[in-house]
Protein backbone atom coordinates (compact mmCIF):
# COMPACT_ATOMS: atom_id res chain seq x y z
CA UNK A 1 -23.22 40.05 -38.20
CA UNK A 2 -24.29 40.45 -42.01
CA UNK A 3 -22.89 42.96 -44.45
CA UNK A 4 -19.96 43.35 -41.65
CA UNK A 5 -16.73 45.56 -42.54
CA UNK A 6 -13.43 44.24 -40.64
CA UNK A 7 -10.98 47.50 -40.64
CA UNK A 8 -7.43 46.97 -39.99
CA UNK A 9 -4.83 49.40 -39.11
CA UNK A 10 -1.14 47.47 -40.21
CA UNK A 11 1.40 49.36 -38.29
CA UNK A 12 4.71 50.15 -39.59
CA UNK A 13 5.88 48.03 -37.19
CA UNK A 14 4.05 44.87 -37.65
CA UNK A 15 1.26 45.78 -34.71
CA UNK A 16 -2.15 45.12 -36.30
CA UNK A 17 -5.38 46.30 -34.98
CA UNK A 18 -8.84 45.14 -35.88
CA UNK A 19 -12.33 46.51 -35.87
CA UNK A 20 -15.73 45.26 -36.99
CA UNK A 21 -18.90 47.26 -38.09
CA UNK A 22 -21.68 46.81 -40.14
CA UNK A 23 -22.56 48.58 -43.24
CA UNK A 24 -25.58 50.49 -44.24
CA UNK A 25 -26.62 49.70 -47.87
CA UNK A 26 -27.96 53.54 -49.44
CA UNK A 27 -30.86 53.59 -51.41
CA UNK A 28 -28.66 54.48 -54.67
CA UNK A 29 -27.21 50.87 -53.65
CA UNK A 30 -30.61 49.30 -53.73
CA UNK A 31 -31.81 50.71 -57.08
CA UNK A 32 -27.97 50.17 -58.67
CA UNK A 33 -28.62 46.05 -57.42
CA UNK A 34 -31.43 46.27 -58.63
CA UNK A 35 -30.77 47.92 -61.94
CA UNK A 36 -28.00 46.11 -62.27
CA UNK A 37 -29.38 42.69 -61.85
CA UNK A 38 -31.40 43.40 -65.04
CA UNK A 39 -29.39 45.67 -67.41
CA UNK A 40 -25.85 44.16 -68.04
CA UNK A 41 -24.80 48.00 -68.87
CA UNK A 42 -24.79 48.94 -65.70
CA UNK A 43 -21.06 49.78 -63.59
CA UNK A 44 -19.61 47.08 -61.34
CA UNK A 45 -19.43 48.14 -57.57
CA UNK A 46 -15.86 47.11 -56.55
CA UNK A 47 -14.23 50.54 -55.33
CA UNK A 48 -13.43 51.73 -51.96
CA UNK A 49 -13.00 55.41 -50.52
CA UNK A 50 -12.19 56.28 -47.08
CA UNK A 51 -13.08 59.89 -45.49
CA UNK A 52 -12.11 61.50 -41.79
CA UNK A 53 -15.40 62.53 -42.18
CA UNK A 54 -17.09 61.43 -38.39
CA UNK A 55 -20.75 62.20 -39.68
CA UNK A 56 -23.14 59.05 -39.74
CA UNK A 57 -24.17 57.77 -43.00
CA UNK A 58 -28.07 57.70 -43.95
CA UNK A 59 -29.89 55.94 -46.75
CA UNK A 60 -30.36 58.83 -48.68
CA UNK A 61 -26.49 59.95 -48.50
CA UNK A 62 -25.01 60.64 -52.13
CA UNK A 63 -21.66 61.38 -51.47
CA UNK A 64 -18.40 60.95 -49.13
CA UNK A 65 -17.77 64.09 -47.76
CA UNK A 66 -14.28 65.13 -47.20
CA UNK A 67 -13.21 61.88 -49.56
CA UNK A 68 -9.31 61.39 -48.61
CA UNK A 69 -7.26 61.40 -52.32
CA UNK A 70 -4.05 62.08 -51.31
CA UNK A 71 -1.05 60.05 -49.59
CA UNK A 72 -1.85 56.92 -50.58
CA UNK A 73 -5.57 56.67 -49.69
CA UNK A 74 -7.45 57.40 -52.80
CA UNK A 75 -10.07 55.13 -53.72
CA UNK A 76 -8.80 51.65 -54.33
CA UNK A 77 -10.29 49.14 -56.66
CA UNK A 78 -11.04 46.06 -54.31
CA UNK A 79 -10.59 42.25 -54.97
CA UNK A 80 -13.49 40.26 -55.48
CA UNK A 81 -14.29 36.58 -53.55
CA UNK A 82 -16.94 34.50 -53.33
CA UNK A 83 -17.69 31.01 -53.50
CA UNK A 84 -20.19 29.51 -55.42
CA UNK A 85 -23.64 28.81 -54.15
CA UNK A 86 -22.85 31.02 -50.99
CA UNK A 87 -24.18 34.33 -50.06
CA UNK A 88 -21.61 36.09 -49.11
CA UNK A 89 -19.74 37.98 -51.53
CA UNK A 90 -16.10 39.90 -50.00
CA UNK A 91 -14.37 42.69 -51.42
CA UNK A 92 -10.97 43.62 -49.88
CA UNK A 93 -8.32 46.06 -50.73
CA UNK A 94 -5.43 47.86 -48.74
CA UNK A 95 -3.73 51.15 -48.73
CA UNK A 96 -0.20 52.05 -47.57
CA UNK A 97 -0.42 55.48 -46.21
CA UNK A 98 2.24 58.12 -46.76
CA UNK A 99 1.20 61.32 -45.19
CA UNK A 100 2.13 62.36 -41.46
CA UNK A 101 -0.81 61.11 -39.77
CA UNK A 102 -5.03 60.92 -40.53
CA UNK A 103 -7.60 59.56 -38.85
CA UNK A 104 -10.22 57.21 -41.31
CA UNK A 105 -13.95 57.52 -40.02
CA UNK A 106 -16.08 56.20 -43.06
CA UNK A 107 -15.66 54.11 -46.01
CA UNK A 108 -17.86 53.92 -48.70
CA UNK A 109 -18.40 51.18 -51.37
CA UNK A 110 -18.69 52.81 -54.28
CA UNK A 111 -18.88 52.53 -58.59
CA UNK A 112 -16.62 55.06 -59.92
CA UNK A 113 -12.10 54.16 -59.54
CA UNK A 114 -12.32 57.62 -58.90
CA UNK A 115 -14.68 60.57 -56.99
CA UNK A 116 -16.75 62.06 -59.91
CA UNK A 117 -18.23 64.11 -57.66
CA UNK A 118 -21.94 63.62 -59.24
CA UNK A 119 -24.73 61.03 -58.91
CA UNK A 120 -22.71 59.32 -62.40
CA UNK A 121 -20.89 58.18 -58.89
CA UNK A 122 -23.07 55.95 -56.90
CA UNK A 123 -22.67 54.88 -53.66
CA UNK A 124 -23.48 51.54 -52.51
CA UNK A 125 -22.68 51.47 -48.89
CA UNK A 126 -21.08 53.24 -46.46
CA UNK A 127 -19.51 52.60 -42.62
CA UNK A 128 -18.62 54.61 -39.59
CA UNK A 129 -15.30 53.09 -38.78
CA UNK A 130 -15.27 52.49 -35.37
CA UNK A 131 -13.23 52.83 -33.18
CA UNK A 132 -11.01 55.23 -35.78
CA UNK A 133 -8.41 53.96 -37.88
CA UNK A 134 -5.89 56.48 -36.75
CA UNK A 135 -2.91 55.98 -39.55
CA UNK A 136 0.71 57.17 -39.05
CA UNK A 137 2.87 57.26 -41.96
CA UNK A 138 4.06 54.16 -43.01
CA UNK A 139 1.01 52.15 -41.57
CA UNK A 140 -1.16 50.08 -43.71
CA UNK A 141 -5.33 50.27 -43.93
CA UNK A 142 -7.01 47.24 -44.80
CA UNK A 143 -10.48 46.59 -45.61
CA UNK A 144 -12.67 43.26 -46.11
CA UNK A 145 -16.39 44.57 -47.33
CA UNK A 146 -18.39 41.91 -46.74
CA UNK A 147 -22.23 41.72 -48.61
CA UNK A 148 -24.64 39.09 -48.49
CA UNK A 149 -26.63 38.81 -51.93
C-alpha cells in the first residue's frame, strides 16, 4: 500500500494494537509540494493532529474539525526518515494521553506546530483511522506517516 499510515494504540499495560490505512493527499498538499519544491520559503510539513472527528476526508478539506489539543494529544512535531535514493519518506511521532478516555478517528499531516485555524495552516493529508484508536488514560498513540515522493 503507498502513502500507508500504521496507527498504534500502546496500552498502559504494554498491549499494543495496530492498524493500517492509507492517506488521501488534499489538494492544499499538492500545490504546498508543489510550491514548495520551487520556493525554499515555503513551511516544512512535519506536524501531526489527531481529531474524534468520524467524517471522511475529501481533497478539498481545509481543516481538522474537532482538532483534539488537550491531554496530551495536541499536534506533535513528527520525526523525519528516509534513506537516500528511496521514495519513501516516514514521519512518526507519539503521544501519551492523559485524559479519561477519547476515541482518535482522523489524523492530519499538517504545516503549522500548532492549529492556526486559517488556510496560513495547510493541510497535507489526512486519514480515517480505522478501526478507532480508542485511548484510555495512560495509553500511548503512535503514528508512522508514510509518503512516497
Amino acid at each position: 500500500m503507498n502513502n500507508k499510515v500504521i496507527v498504534r494504540v500502546i496500552r498502559a499495560n504494554g498491549q499494543v494494537e495496530e492498524s493500517v490505512q492509507p492517506n488521501l493527499r488534499l489538494n492544499n498538499g499538492i500545490n504546498w509540494q508543489v510550491n514548495h519544491m520551487f520556493n525554499a520559503s515555503i513551511e516544512a510539513c512535519k506536524n501531526i493532529a489527531v481529531t474524534a472527528n468520524a467524517v471522511a476526508p475529501s481533497a478539498t478539506s481545509l481543516d481538522l474539525p474537532g482538532e483534539l489539543a488537550a491531554d496530551g494529544l495536541s499536534r506533535q512535531t513528527a520525526t523525519f526518515s528516509h534513506t537516500a535514493d528511496q521514495s519513501l519518506a516516514t514521519l512518526s511521532t507519539e503521544w501519551k494521553y492523559t485524559g479519561a478516555g477519547v476515541t482518535i478517528a482522523k489524523a492530519a499531516l499538517v504545516t503549522a506546530a500548532v492549529d492556526l485555524g486559517t488556510s496560513a495552516d495547510t493541510h497535507f493529508a489526512m486519514t480515517l483511522v480505522t478501526p478507532n484508536a480508542i485511548l484510555d488514560s495512560n495509553d500511548s498513540l503512535a503514528i508512522d506517516w508514510g509518503i512516497n515522493v
